[in-house]
Protein backbone atom coordinates (compact mmCIF):
# COMPACT_ATOMS: atom_id res chain seq x y z
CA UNK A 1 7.28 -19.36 -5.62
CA UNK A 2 4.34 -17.95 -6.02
CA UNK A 3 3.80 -14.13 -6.82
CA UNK A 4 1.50 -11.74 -4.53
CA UNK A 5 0.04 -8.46 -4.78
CA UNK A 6 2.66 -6.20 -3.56
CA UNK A 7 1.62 -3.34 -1.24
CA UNK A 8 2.70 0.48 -1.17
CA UNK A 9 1.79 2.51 1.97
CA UNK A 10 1.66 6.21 1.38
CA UNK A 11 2.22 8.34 4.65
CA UNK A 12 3.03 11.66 5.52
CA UNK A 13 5.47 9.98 8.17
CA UNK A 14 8.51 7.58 7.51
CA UNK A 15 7.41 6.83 11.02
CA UNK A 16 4.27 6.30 10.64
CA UNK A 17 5.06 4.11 7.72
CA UNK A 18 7.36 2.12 8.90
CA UNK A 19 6.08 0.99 12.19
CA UNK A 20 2.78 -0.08 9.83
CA UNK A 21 5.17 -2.19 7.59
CA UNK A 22 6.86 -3.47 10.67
CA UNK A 23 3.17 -4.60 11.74
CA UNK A 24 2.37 -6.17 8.21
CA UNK A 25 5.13 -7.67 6.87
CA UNK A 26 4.97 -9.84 10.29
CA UNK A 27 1.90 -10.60 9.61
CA UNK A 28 2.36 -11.53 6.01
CA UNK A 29 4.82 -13.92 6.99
CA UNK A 30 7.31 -12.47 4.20
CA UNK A 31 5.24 -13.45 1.05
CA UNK A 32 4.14 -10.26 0.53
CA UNK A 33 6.29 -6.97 -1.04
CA UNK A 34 5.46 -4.16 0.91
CA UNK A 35 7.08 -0.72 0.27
CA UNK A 36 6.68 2.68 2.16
CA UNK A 37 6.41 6.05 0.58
CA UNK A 38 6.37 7.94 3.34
CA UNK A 39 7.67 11.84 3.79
CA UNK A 40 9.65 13.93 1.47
CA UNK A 41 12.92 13.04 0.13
CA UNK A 42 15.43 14.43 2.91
CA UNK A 43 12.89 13.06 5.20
CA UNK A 44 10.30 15.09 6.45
CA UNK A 45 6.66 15.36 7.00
CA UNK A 46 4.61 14.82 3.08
CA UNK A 47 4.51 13.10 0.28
CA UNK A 48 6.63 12.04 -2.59
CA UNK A 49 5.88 12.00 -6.44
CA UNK A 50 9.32 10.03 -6.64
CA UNK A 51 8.71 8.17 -3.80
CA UNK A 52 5.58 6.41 -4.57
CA UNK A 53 6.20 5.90 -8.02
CA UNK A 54 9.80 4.09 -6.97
CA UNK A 55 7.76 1.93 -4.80
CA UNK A 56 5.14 0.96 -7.09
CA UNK A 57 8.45 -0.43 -8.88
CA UNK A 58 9.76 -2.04 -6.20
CA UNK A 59 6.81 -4.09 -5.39
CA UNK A 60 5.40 -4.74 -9.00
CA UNK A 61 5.62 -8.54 -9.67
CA UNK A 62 3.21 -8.73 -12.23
CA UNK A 63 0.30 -9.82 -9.94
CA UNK A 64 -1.02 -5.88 -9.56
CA UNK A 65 -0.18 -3.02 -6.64
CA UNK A 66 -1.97 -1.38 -3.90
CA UNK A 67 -1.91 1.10 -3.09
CA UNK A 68 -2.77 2.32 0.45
CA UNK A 69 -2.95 6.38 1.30
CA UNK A 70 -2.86 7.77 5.24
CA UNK A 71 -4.95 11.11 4.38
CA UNK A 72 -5.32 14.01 2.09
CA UNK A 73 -2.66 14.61 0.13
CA UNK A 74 -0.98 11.33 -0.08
CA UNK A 75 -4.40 10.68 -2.34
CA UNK A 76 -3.89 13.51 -4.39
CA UNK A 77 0.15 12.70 -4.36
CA UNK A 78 -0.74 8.61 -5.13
CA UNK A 79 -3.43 9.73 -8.13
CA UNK A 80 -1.06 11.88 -9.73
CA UNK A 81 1.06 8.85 -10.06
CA UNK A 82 -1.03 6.83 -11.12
CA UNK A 83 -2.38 9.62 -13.93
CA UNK A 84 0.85 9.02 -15.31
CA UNK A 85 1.22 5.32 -15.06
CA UNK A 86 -1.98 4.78 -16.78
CA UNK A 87 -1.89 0.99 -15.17
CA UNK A 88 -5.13 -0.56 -14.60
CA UNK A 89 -3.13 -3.17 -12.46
CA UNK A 90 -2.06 -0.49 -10.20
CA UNK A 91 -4.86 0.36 -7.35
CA UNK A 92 -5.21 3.01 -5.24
CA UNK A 93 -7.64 2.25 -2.28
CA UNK A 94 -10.22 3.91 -0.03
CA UNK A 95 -9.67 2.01 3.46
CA UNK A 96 -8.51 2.54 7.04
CA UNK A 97 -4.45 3.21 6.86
CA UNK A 98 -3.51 0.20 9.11
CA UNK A 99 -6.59 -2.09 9.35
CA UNK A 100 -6.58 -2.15 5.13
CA UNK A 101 -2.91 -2.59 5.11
CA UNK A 102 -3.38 -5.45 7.73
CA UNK A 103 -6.25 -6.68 5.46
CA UNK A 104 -4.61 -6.35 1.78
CA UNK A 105 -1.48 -7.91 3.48
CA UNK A 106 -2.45 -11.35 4.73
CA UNK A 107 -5.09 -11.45 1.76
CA UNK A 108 -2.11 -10.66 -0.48
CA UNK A 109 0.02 -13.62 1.87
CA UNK A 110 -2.39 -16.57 0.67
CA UNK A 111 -2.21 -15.77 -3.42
CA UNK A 112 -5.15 -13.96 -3.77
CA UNK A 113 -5.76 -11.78 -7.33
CA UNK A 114 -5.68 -7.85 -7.13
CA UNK A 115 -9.30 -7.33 -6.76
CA UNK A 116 -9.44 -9.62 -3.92
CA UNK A 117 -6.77 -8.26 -2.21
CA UNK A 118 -8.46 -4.24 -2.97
CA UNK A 119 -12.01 -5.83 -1.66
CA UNK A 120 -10.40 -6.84 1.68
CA UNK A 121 -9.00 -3.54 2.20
CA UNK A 122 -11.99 -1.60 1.30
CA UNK A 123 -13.45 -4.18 4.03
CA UNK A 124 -11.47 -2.82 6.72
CA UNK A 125 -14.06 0.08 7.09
CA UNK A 126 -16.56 -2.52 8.69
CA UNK A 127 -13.60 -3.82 11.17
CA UNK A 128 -14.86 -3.13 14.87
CA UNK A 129 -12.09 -2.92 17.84
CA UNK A 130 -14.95 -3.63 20.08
């Protein structure tokens, strides 16, 4: 078995989160750990310290992390924890919430190495809908 990228998706919304996890890990055909830090702890509407640094845990298989922010403060929330981490193998990128997670994802799926996989996200910015 070969080990992937693994993927964190920092929301503001378990909602939001998880319905963009439902999308990828479909897409990703299950070779690909995805986590969601999304809310606060009981479960409302922010962002998580704790929450993101448990899931940078959770998906850490030695190949590197993404990390992928909605807005604001989940970037200020995700560089904090990384601050602290002090991982070079631990990314936190700049692209669209769902068409970078869609992108890291399936990039992640077929082996790729971390900067690959942050490349294809950062990508998603050029991704037209029509």
């Amino acid at each position: 078995m070969r080990t992937s990228v693994g993927i964190v998706l920092v929301s503001h919304s378990p909602l939001l989160g998880a319905g963009a996890r439902e999308l990828v890990e479909q897409l990703g055909g299950g070779a690909v750990a995805v986590a969601v830090a999304a809310g606060t702890e009981d479960g409302g509407i922010g962002t998580s310290y704790e929450l993101i640094a448990e899931s940078v845990r959770q998906v850490d298989g030695g190949a590197g992390v993404v990390l992928l922010p909605d807005l604001g403060s989940s970037v200020l929330t995700a560089r904090a924890v990384l601050d602290d981490l002090e991982r070079a193998e631990v990314v936190l990128v700049d692209a669209p919430f769902v068409e970078g997670a869609v992108a890291a994802v399936v990039t992640a799926s077929t082996g790729a190495a971390l900067a690959e996989v942050v490349r294809s996200a950062q990508e998603a910015w050029q991704a037209r809908k029509f």
